[in-house]
N, C-alpha and C. Protein backbone atom coordinates (compact mmCIF):
# COMPACT_ATOMS: atom_id res chain seq x y z
N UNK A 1 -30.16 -81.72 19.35
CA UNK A 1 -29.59 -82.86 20.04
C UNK A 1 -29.07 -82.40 21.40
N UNK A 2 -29.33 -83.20 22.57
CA UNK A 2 -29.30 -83.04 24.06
C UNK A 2 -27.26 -83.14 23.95
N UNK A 3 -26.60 -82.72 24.51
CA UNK A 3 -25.33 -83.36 24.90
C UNK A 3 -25.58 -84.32 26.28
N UNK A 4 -24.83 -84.85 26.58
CA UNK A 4 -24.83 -85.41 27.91
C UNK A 4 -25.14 -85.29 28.91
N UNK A 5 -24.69 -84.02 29.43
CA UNK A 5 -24.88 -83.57 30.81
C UNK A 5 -26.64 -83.36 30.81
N UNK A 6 -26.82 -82.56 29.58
CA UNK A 6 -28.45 -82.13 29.58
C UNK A 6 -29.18 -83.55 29.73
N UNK A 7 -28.85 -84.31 28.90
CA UNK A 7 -29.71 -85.52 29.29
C UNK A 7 -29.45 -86.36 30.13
N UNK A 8 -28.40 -86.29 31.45
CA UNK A 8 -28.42 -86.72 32.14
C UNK A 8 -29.55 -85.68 32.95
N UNK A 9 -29.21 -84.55 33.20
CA UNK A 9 -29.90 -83.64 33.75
C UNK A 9 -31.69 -84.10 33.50
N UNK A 10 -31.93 -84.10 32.31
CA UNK A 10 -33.40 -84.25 31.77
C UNK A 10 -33.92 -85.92 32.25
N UNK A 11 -33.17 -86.71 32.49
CA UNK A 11 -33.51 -87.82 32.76
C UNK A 11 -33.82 -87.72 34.36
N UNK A 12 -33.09 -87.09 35.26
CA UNK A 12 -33.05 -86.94 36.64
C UNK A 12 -34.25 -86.44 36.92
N UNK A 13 -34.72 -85.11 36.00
CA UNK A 13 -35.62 -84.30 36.58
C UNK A 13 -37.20 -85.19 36.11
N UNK A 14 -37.12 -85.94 34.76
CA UNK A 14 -37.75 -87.13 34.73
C UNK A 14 -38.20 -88.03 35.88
N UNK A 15 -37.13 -88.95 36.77
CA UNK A 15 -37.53 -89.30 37.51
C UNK A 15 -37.86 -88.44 38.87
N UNK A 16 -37.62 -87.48 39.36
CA UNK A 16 -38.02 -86.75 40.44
C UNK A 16 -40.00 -86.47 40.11
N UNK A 17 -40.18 -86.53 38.64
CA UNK A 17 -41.48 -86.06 38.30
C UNK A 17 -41.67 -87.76 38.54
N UNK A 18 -41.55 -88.62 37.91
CA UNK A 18 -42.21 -90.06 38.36
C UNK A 18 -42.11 -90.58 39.81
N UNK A 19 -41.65 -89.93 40.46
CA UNK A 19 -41.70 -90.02 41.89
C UNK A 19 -43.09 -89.47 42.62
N UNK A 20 -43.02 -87.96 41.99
CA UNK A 20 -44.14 -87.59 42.69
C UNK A 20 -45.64 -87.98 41.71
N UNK A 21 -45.40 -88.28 41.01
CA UNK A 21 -46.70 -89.25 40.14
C UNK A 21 -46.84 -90.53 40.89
N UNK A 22 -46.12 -91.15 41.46
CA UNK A 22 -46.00 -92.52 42.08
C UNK A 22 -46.77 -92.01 43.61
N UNK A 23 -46.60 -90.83 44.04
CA UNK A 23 -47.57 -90.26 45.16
C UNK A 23 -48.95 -90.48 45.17
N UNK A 24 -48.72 -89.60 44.01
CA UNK A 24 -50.11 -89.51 43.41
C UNK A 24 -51.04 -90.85 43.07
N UNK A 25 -50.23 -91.73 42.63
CA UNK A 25 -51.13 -93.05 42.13
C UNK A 25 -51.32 -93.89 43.35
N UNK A 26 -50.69 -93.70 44.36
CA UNK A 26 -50.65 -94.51 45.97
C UNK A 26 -51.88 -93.47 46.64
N UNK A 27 -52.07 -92.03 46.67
CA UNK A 27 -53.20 -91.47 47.07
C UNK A 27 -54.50 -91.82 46.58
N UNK A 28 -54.45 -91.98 45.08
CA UNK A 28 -55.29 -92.05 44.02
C UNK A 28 -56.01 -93.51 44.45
N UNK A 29 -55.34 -94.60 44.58
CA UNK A 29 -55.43 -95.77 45.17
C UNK A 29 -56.24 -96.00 46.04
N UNK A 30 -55.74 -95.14 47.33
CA UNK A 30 -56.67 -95.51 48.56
C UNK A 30 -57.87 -94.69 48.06
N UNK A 31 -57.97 -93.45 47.74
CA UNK A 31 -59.08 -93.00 48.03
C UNK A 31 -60.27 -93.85 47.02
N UNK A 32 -59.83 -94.51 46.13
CA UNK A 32 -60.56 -95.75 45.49
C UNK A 32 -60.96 -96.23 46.35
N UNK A 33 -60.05 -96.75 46.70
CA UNK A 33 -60.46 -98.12 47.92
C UNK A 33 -61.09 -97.50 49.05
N UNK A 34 -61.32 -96.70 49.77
CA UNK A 34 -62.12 -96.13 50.00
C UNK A 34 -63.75 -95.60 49.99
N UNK A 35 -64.00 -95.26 48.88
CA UNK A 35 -64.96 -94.82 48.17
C UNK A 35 -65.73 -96.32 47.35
N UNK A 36 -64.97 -97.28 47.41
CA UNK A 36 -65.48 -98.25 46.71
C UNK A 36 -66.17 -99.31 48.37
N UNK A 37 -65.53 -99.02 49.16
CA UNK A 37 -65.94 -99.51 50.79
C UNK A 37 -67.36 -98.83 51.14
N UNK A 38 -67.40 -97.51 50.48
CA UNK A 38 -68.87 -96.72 51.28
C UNK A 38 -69.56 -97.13 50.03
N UNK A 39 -69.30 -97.36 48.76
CA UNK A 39 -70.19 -97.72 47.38
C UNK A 39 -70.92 -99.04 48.46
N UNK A 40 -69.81 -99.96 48.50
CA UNK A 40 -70.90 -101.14 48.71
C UNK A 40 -71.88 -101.29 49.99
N UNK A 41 -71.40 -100.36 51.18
CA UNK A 41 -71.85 -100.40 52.04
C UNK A 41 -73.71 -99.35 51.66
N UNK A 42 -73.37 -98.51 50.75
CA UNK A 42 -74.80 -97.56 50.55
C UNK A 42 -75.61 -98.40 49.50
N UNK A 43 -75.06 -99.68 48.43
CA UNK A 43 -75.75 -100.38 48.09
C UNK A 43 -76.63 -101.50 48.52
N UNK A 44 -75.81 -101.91 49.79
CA UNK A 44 -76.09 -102.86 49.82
C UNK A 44 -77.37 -102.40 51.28
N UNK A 45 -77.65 -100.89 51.23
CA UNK A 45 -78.66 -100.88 52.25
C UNK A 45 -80.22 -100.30 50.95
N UNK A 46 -80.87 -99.31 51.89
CA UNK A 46 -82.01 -98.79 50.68
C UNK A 46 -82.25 -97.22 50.87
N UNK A 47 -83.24 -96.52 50.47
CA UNK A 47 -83.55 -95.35 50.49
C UNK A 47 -82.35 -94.33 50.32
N UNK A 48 -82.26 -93.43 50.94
CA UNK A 48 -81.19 -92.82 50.36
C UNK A 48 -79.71 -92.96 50.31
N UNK A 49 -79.49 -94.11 51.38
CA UNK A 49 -78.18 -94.80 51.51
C UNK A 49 -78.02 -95.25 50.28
N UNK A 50 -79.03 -96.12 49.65
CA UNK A 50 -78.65 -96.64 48.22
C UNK A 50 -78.49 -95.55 47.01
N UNK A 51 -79.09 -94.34 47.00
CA UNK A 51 -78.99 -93.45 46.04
C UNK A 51 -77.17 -92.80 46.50
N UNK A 52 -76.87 -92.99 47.54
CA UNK A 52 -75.58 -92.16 47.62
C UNK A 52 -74.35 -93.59 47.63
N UNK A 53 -74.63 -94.76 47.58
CA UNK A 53 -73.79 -95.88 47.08
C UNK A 53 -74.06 -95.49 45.53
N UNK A 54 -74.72 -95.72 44.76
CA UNK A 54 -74.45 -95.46 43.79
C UNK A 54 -73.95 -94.49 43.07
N UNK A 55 -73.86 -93.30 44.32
CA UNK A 55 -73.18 -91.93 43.78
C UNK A 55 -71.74 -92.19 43.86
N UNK A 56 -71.40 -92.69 44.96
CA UNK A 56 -70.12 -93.44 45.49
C UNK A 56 -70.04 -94.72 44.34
N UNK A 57 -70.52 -95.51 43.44
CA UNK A 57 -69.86 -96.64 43.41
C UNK A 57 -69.16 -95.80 41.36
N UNK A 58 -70.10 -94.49 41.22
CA UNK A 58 -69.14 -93.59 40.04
C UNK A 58 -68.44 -93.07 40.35
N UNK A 59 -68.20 -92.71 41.24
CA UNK A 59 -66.89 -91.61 41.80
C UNK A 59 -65.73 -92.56 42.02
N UNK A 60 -66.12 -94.11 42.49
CA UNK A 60 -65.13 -94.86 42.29
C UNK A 60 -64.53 -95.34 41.08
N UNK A 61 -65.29 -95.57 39.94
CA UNK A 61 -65.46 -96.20 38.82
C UNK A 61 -64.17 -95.11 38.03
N UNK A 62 -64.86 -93.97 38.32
CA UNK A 62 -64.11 -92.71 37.57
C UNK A 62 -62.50 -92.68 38.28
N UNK A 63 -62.43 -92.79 39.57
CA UNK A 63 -60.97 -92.39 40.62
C UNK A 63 -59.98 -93.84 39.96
N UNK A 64 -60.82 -95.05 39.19
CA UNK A 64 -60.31 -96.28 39.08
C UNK A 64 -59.53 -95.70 37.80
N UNK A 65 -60.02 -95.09 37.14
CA UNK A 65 -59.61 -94.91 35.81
C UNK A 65 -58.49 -93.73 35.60
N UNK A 66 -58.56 -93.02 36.45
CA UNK A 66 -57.78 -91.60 37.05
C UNK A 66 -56.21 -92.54 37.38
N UNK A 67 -56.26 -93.35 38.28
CA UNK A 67 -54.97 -94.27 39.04
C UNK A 67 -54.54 -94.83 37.47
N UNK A 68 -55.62 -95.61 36.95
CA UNK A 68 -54.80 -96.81 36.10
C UNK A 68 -54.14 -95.21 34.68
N UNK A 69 -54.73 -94.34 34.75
CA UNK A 69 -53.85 -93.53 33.70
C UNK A 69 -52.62 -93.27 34.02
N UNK A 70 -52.72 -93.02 35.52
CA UNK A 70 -51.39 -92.39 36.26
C UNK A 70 -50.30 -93.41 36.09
N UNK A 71 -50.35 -94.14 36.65
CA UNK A 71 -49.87 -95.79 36.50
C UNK A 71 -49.49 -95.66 35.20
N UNK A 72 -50.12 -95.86 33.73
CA UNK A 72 -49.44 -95.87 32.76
C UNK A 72 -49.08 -94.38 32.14
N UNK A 73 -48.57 -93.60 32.94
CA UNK A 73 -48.21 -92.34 32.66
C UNK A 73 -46.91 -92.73 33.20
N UNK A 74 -47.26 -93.60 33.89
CA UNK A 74 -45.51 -93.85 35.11
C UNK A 74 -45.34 -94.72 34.16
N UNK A 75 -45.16 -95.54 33.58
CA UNK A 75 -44.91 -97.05 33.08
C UNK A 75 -44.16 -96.12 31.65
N UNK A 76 -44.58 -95.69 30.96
CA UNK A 76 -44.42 -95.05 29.75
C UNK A 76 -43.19 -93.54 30.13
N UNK A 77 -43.55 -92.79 31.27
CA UNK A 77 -42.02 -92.24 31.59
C UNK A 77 -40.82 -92.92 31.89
N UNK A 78 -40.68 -94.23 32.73
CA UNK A 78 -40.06 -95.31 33.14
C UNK A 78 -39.58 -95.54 31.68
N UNK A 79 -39.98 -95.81 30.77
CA UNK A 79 -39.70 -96.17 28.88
C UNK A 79 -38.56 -94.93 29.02
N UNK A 80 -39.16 -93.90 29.23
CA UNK A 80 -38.71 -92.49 28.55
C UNK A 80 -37.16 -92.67 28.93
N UNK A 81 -36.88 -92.37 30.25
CA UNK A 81 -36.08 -92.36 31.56
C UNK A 81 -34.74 -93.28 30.64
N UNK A 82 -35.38 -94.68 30.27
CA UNK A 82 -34.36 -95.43 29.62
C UNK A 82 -33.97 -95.40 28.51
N UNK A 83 -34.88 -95.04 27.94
CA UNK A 83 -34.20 -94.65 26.15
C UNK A 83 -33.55 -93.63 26.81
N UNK A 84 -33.25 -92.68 27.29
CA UNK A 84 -32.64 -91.22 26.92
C UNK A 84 -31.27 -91.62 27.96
N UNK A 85 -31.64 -92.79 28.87
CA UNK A 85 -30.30 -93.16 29.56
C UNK A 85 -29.44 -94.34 28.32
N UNK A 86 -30.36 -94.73 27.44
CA UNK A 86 -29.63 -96.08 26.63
C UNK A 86 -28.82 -95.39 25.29
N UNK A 87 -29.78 -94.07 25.02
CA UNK A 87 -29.04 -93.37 23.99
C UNK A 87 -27.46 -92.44 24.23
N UNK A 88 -27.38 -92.48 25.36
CA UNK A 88 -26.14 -92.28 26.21
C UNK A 88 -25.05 -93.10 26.00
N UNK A 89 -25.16 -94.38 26.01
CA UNK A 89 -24.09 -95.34 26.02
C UNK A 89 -23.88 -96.11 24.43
């Protein structure tokens, strides 16, 4: 069992880590959005532009799925953060 101080301590260092995960999911983001801008632009031409949109429209597909984990990696520490602040009081 945590005493107080530790889980105040453990909750802090909690959010300093969901901070820089919240970086991460705002980087993670654009470079989606990004990569999903050159997907449609290499589809929507032919020859090898279209073979490298479709290389681009998985690399997006995959970076989509990378964010939405991060995101509920944050959503589910955010849980954490409060139980261990609610078991306090």
């Amino acid at each position: 069992m945590l005493t107080k101080s530790q889980a105040l301590d453990e909750a802090k260092r909690q959010r300093q880590a969901l901070a820089s995960l919240g970086k991460w999911r705002r980087n993670l983001f654009v470079f989606t959005a990004c990569i999903l801008f050159l997907a449609v632009l290499g589809l929507r031409s032919s020859g090898w532009s279209f073979g490298l949109g479709v290389a681009s429209a998985i690399v997006a597909a995959i970076s989509l799925l990378l964010t939405l984990t991060v995101h509920l990696s944050i959503r589910n520490g955010i849980r954490n953060v409060e139980a261990i602040l609610h078991s306090l009081s």
